[in-house]
N, C-alpha and C. Protein backbone atom coordinates (compact mmCIF):
# COMPACT_ATOMS: atom_id res chain seq x y z
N UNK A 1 0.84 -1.17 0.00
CA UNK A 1 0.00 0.00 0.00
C UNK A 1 0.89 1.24 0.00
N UNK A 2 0.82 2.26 -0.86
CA UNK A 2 1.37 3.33 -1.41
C UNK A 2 0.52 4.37 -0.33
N UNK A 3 0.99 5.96 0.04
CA UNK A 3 0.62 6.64 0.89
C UNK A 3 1.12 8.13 0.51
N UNK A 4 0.13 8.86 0.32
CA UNK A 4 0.46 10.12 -0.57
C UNK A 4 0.78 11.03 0.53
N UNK A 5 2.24 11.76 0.44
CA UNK A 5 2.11 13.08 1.62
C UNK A 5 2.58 14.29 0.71
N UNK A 6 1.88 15.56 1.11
CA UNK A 6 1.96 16.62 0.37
C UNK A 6 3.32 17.19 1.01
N UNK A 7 4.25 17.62 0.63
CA UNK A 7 5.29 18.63 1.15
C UNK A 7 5.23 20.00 0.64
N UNK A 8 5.82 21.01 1.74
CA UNK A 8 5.80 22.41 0.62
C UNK A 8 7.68 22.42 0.92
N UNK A 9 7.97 22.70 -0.08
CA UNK A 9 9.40 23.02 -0.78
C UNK A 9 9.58 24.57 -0.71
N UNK A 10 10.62 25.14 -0.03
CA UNK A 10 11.37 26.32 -1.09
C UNK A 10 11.76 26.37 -2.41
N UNK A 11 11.62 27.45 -3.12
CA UNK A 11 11.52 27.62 -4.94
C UNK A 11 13.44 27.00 -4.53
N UNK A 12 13.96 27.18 -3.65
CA UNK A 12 15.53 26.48 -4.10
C UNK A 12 15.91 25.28 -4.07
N UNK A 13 15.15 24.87 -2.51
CA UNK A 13 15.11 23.41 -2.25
C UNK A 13 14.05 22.77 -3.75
N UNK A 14 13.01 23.14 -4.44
CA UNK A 14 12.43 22.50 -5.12
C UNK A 14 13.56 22.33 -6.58
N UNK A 15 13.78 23.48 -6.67
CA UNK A 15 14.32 23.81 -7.81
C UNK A 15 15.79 22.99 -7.72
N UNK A 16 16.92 22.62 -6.95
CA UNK A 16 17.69 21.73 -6.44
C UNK A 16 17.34 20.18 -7.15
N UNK A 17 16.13 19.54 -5.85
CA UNK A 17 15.50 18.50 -6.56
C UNK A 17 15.37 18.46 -7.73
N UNK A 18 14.58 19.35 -8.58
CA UNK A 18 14.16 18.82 -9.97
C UNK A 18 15.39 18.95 -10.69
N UNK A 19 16.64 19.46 -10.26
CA UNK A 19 17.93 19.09 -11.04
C UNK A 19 18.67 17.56 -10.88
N UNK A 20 18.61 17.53 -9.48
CA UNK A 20 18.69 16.03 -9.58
C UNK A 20 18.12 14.73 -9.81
N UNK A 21 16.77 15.20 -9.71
CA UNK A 21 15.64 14.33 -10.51
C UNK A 21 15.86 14.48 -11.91
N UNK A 22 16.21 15.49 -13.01
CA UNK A 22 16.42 15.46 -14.12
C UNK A 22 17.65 14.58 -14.73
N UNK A 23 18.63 14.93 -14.18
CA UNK A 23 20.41 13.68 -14.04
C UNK A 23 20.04 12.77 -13.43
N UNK A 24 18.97 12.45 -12.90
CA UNK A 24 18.75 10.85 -12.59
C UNK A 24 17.30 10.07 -13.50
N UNK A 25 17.31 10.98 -14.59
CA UNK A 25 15.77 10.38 -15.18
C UNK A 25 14.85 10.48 -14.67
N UNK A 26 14.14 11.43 -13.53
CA UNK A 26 13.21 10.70 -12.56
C UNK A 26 12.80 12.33 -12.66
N UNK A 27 11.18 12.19 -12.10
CA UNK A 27 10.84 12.96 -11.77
C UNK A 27 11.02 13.77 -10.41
N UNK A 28 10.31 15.08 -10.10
CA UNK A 28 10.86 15.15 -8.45
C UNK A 28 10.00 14.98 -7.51
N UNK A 29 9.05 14.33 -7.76
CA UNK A 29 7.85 13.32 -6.68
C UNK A 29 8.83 11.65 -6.57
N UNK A 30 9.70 11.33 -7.58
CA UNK A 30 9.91 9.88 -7.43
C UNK A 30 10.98 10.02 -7.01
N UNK A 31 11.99 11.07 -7.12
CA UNK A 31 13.36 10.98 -6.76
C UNK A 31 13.21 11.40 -5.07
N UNK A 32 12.48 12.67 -4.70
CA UNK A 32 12.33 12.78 -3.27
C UNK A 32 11.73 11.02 -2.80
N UNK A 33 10.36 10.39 -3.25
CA UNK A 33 10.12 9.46 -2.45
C UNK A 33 11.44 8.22 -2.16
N UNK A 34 12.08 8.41 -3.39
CA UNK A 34 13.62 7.71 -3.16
C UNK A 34 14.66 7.75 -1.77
N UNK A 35 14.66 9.05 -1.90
CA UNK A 35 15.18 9.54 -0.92
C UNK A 35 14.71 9.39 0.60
N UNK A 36 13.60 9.13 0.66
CA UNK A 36 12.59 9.09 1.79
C UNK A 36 12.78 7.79 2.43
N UNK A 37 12.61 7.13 1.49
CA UNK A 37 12.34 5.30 1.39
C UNK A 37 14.13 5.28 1.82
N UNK A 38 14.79 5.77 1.49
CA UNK A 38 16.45 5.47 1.66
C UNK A 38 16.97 5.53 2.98
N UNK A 39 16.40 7.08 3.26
CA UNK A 39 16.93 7.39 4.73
C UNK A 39 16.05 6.86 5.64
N UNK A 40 14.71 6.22 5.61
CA UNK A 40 14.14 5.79 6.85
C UNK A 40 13.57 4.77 6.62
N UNK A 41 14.10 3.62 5.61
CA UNK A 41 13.72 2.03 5.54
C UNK A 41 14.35 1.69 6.40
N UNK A 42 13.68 0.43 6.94
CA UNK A 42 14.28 -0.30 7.73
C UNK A 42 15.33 -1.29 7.27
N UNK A 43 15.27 -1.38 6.16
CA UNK A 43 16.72 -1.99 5.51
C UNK A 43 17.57 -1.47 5.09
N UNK A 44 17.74 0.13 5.16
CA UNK A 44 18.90 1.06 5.36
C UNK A 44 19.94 0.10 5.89
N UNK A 45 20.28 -0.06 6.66
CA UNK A 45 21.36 -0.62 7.32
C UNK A 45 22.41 -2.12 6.32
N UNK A 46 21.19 -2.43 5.44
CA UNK A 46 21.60 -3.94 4.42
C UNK A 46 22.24 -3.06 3.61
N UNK A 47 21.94 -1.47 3.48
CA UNK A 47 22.45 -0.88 1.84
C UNK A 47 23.59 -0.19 2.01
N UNK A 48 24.39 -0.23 3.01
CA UNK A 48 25.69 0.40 3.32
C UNK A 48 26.67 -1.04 2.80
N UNK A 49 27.84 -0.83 2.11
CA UNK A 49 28.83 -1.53 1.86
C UNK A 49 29.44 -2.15 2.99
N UNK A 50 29.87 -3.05 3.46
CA UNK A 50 30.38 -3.32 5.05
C UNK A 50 31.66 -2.60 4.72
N UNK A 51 32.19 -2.72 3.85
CA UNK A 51 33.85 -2.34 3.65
C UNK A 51 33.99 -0.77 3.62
N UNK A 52 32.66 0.14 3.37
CA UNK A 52 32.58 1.41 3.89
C UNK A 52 32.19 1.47 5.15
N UNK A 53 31.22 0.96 5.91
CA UNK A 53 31.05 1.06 7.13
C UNK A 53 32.06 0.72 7.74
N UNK A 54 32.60 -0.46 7.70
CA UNK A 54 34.33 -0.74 8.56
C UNK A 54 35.03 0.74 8.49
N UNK A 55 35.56 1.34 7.41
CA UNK A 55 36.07 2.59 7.24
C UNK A 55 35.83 3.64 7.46
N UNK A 56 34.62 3.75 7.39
CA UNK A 56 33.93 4.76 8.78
C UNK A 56 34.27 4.81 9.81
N UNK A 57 33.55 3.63 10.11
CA UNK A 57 34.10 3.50 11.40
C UNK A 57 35.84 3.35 12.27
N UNK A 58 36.46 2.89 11.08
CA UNK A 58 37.98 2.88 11.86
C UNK A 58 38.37 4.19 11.93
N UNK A 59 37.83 5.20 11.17
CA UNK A 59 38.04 6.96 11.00
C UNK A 59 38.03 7.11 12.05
N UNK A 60 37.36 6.98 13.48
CA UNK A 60 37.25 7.05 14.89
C UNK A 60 38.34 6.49 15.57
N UNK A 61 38.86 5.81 15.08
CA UNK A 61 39.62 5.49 15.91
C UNK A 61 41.06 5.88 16.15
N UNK A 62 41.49 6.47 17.10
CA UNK A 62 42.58 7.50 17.19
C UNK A 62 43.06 7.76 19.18
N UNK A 63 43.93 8.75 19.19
CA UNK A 63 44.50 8.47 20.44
C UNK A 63 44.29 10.00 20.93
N UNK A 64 44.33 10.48 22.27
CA UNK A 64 44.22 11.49 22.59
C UNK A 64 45.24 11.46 23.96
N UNK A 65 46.16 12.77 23.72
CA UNK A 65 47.02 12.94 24.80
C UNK A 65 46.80 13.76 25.83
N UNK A 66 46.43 13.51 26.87
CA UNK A 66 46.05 14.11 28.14
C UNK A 66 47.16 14.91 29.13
N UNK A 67 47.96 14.46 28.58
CA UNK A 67 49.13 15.15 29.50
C UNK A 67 49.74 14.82 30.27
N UNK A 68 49.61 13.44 30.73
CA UNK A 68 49.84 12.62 31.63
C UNK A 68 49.46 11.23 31.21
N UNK A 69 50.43 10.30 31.71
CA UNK A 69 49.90 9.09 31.50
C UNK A 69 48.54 8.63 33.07
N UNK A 70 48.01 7.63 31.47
CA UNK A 70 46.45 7.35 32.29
C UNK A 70 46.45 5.83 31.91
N UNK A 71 45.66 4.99 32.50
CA UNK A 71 45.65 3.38 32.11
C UNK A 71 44.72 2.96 33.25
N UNK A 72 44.34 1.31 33.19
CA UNK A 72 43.14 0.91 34.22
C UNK A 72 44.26 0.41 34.68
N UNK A 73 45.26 0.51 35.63
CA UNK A 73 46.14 -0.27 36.58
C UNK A 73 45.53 0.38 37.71
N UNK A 74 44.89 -0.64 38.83
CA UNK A 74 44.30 -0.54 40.00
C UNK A 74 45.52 0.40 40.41
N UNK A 75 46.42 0.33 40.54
CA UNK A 75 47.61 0.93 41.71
C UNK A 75 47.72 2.18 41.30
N UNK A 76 47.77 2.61 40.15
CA UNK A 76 47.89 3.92 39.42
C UNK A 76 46.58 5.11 39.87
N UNK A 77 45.59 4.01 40.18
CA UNK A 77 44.26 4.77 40.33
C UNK A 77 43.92 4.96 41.51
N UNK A 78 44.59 3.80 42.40
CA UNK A 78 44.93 4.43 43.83
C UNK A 78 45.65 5.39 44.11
N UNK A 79 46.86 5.16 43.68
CA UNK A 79 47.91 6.44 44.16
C UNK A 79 47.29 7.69 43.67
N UNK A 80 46.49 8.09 42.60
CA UNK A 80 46.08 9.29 42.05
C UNK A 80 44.68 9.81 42.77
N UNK A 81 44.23 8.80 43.74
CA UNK A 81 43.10 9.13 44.29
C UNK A 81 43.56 9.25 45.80
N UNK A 82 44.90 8.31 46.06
CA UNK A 82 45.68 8.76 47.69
C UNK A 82 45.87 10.38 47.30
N UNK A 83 46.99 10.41 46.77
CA UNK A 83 47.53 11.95 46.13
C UNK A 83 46.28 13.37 46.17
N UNK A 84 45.46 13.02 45.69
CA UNK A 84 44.38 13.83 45.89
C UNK A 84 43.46 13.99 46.96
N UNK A 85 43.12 12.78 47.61
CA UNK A 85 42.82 13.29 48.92
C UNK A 85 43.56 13.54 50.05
N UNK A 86 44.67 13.30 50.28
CA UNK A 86 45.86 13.44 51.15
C UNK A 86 46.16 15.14 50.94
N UNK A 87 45.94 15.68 49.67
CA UNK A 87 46.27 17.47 49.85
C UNK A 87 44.95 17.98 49.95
């Protein structure tokens, strides 16, 4: 079952669309519902490449220097919590 919704567009935002609806063959009722159906299907998630999502995601991953060394060693986290309440 198909479901009609009216949008109102700016003459730029419309005018935008019907350029890319024109370089894609499509009108700009079928290329917006494209777009619609893209960003909020629930199978969005099947239409990402894994080998781009991996790369995305490794983009995050990186180091940040605090100024001090930091780590989960129980003893390290004692002494820095003796040190601080002791002054």
């Amino acid at each position: 079952m198909d479901t009609h919704v009216a949008i109102q567009l700016t003459e730029q935002a419309f005018e935008a669309l019907s350029q890319h609806a024109a370089t894609a063959g499509k009108t700009p009722s079928d290329l917006a519902a494209v777009i619609v159906e893209r960003t909020y299907s629930v199978e969005r998630t099947t239409l990402i490449d894994p080998a781009i999502a991996r790369r995305n995601f490794e983009r995050s991953f990186g180091s940040v220097g605090s100024g001090r060394p930091i780590g989960i060693g129980n003893s390290a986290i004692d002494d820095d919590l003796a040190r601080r309440y002791c002054n």
